[in-house]
Protein backbone atom coordinates (compact mmCIF):
# COMPACT_ATOMS: atom_id res chain seq x y z
CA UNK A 1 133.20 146.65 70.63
CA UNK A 2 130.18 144.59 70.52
CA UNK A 3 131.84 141.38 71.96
CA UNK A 4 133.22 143.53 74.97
CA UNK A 5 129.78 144.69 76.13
CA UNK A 6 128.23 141.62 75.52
CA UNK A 7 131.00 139.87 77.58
CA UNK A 8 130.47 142.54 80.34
CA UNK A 9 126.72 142.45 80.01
CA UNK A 10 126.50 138.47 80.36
CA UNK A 11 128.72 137.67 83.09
CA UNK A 12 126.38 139.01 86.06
CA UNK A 13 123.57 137.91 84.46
CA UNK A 14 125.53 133.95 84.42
CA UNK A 15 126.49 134.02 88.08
CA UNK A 16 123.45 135.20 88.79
CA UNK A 17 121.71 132.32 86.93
CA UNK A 18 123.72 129.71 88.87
CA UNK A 19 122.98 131.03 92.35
CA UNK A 20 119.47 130.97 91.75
CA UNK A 21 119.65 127.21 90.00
CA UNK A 22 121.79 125.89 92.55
CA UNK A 23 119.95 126.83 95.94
CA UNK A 24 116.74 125.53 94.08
CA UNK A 25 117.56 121.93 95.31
CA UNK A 26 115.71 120.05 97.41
CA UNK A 27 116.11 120.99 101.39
CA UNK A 28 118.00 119.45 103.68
CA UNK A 29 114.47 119.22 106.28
CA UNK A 30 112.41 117.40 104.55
CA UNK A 31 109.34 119.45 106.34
CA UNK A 32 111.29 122.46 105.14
CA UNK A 33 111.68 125.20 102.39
CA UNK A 34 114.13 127.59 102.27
CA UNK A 35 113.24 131.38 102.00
CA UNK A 36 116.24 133.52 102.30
CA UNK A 37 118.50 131.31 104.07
CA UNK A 38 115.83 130.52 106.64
CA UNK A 39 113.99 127.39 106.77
CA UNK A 40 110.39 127.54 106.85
CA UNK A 41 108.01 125.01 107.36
CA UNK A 42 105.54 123.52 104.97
CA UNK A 43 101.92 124.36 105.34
CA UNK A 44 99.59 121.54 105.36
CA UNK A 45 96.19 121.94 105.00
CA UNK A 46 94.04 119.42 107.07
CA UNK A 47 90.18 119.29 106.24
CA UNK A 48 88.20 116.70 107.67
CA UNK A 49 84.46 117.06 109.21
CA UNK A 50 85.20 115.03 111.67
CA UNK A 51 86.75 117.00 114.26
CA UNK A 52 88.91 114.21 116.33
CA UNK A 53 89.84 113.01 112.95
CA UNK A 54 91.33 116.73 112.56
CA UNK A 55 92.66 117.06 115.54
CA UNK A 56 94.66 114.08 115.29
CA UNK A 57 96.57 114.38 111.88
CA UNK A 58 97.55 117.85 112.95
CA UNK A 59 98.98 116.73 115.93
CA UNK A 60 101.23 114.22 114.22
CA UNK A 61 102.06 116.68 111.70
CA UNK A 62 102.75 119.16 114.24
CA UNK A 63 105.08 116.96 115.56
CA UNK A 64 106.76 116.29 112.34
CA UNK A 65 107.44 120.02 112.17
CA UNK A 66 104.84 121.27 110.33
CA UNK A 67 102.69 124.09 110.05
CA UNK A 68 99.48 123.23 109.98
CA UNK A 69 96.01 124.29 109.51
CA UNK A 70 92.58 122.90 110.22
CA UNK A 71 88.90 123.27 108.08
CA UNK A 72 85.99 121.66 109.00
CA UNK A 73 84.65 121.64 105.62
CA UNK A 74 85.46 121.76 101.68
CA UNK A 75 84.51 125.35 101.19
CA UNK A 76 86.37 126.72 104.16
CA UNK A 77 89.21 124.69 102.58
CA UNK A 78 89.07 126.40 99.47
CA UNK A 79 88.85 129.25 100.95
CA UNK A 80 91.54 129.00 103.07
CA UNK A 81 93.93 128.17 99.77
CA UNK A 82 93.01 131.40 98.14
CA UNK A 83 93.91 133.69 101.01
CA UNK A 84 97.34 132.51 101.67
CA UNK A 85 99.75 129.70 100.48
CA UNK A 86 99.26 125.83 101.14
CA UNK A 87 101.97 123.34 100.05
CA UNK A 88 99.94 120.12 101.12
CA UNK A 89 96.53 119.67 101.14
CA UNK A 90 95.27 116.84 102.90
CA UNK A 91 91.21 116.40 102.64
CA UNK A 92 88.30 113.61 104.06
CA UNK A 93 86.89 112.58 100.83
CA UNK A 94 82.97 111.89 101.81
CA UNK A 95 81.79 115.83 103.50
CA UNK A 96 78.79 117.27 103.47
CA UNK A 97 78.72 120.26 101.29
CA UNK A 98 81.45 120.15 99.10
CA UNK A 99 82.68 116.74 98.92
CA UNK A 100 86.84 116.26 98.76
CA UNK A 101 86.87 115.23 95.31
CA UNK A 102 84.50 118.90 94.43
CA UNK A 103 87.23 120.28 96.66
CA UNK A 104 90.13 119.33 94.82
CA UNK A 105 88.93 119.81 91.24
CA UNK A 106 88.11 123.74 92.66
CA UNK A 107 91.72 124.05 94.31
CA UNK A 108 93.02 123.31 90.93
CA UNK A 109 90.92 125.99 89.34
CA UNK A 110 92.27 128.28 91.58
CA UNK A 111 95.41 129.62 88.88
CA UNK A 112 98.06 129.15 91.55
CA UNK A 113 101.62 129.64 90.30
CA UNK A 114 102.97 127.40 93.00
CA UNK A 115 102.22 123.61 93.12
CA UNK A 116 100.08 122.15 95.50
CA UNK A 117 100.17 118.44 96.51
CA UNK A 118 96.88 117.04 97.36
CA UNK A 119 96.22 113.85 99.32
CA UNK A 120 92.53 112.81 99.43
CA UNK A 121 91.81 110.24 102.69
CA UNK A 122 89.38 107.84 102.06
CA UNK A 123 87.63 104.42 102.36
CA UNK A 124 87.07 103.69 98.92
CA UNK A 125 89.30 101.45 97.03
CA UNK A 126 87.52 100.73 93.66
CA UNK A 127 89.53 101.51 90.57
CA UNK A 128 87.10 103.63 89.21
CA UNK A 129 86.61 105.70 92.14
CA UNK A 130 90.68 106.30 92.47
CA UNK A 131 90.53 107.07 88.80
CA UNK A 132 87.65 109.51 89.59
CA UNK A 133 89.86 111.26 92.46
CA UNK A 134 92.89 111.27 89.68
CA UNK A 135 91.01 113.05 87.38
CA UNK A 136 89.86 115.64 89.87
CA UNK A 137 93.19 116.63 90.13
CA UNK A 138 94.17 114.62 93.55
CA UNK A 139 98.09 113.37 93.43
CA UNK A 140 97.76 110.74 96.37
CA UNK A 141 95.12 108.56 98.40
CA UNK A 142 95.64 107.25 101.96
CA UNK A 143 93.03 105.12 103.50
CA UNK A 144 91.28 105.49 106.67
CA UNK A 145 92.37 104.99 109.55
CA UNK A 146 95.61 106.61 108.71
CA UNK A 147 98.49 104.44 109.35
CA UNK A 148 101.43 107.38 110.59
CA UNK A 149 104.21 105.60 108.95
CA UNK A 150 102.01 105.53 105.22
CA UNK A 151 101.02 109.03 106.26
CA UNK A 152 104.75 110.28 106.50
CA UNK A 153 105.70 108.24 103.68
CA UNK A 154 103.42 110.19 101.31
CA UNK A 155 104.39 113.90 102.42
CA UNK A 156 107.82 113.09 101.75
CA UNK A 157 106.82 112.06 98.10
CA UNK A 158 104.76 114.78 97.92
CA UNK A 159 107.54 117.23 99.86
CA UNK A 160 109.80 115.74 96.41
CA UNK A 161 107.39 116.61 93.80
CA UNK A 162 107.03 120.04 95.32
CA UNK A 163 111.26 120.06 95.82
CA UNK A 164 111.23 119.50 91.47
CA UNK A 165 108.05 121.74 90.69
CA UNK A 166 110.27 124.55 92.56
CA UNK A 167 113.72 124.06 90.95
CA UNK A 168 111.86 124.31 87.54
CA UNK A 169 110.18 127.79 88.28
CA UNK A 170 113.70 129.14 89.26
CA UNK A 171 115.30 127.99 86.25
CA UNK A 172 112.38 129.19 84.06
CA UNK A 173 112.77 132.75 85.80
CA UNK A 174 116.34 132.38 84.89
CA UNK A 175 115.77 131.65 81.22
CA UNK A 176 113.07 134.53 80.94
CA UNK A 177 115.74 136.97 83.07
CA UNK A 178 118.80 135.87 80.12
CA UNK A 179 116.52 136.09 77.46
CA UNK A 180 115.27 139.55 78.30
CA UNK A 181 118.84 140.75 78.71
CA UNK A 182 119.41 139.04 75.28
CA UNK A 183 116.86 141.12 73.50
CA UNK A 184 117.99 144.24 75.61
CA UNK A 185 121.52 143.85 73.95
CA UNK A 186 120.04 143.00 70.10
CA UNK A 187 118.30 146.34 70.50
CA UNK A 188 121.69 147.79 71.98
CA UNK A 189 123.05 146.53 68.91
CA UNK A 190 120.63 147.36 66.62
CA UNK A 191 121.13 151.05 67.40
CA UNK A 192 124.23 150.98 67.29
CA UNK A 193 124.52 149.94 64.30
CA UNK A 194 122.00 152.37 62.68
CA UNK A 195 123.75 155.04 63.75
CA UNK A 196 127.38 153.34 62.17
CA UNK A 197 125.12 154.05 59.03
CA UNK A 198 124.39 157.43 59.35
């Protein structure tokens, strides 16, 4: 008896499990994520002081198919990623107020359960100031002025990282799910069985 319900209380639970692990893969648009069958853009977060310097990375971006949009300053970044989802954050390093590299380390603070891939633009080059932005938390650097074909380069890197961080959560979600059905069925079994004694 028990192998019959356990046979008919798996098998949903396994297709269910490879639907979810198989449309976890990366998307076909690579500016793209799909949500229900429908592609939605990524949304890049562009904070720079400088307001040309703005305006012209989220035109290119823009262009690129993304959603985009625009702080003038660190804390109105921050801000910005705790009220509604970012994918890409891409920030001026040297702002007044909170500086790109104060920026990132408080995005990461932030308990997100999603990834977000951070890009810090800058003019420094030294090896201890990358390490610096590293240890912040940043995952890329791109130096000023941005060169479009480096600046699509790294979103597509980053796009992949994001592509993996999301195909993990689903299968973790799966593995929690089939475990909790697992435990459901040991205490199914458990009664069962004390009553057999009774």
């Amino acid at each position: 008896r028990f192998n019959f319900r356990l046979h008919l209380a798996l098998r949903p639970r396994r297709q269910a499990a490879d639907v979810l692990v198989k449309g976890s893969g990366v998307p076909s648009s690579a500016t793209t994520v799909q949500h229900a069958d429908t592609p939605v853009p990524r949304h890049v977060l562009v904070v720079d002081d400088s307001r040309a310097q703005r305006h012209m990375l989220s035109m290119q971006l823009r262009r690129w198919g993304y959603r985009v949009t625009e702080c003038a300053s660190g804390d109105a970044g921050l801000a910005a990623c705790a009220d509604e989802a970012v994918d890409i954050i891409i920030s001026d390093w040297m702002m007044p107020g909170l500086t790109g590299l104060e920026f990132c380390r408080s995005f990461r603070e932030l308990g997100r359960e999603s990834y977000g891939y951070f890009i810090l633009l800058t003019s420094k080059s030294e090896a201890t100031e990358i390490a610096d932005g590293l240890e912040a938390g940043a995952d890329d650097f791109l130096t000023k002025p941005v060169a479009s074909s480096e600046l699509r380069a790294r979103l597509r890197a980053g796009e992949r990282m994001l592509a993996m961080q999301a195909q993990l959560l689903a299968k973790n979600r799966v593995i929690a799910s089939t475990l909790a059905e697992l435990q459901k069925l040991y205490d199914s079994l458990d009664r069962d069985l004390i009553e057999a004694r009774k």
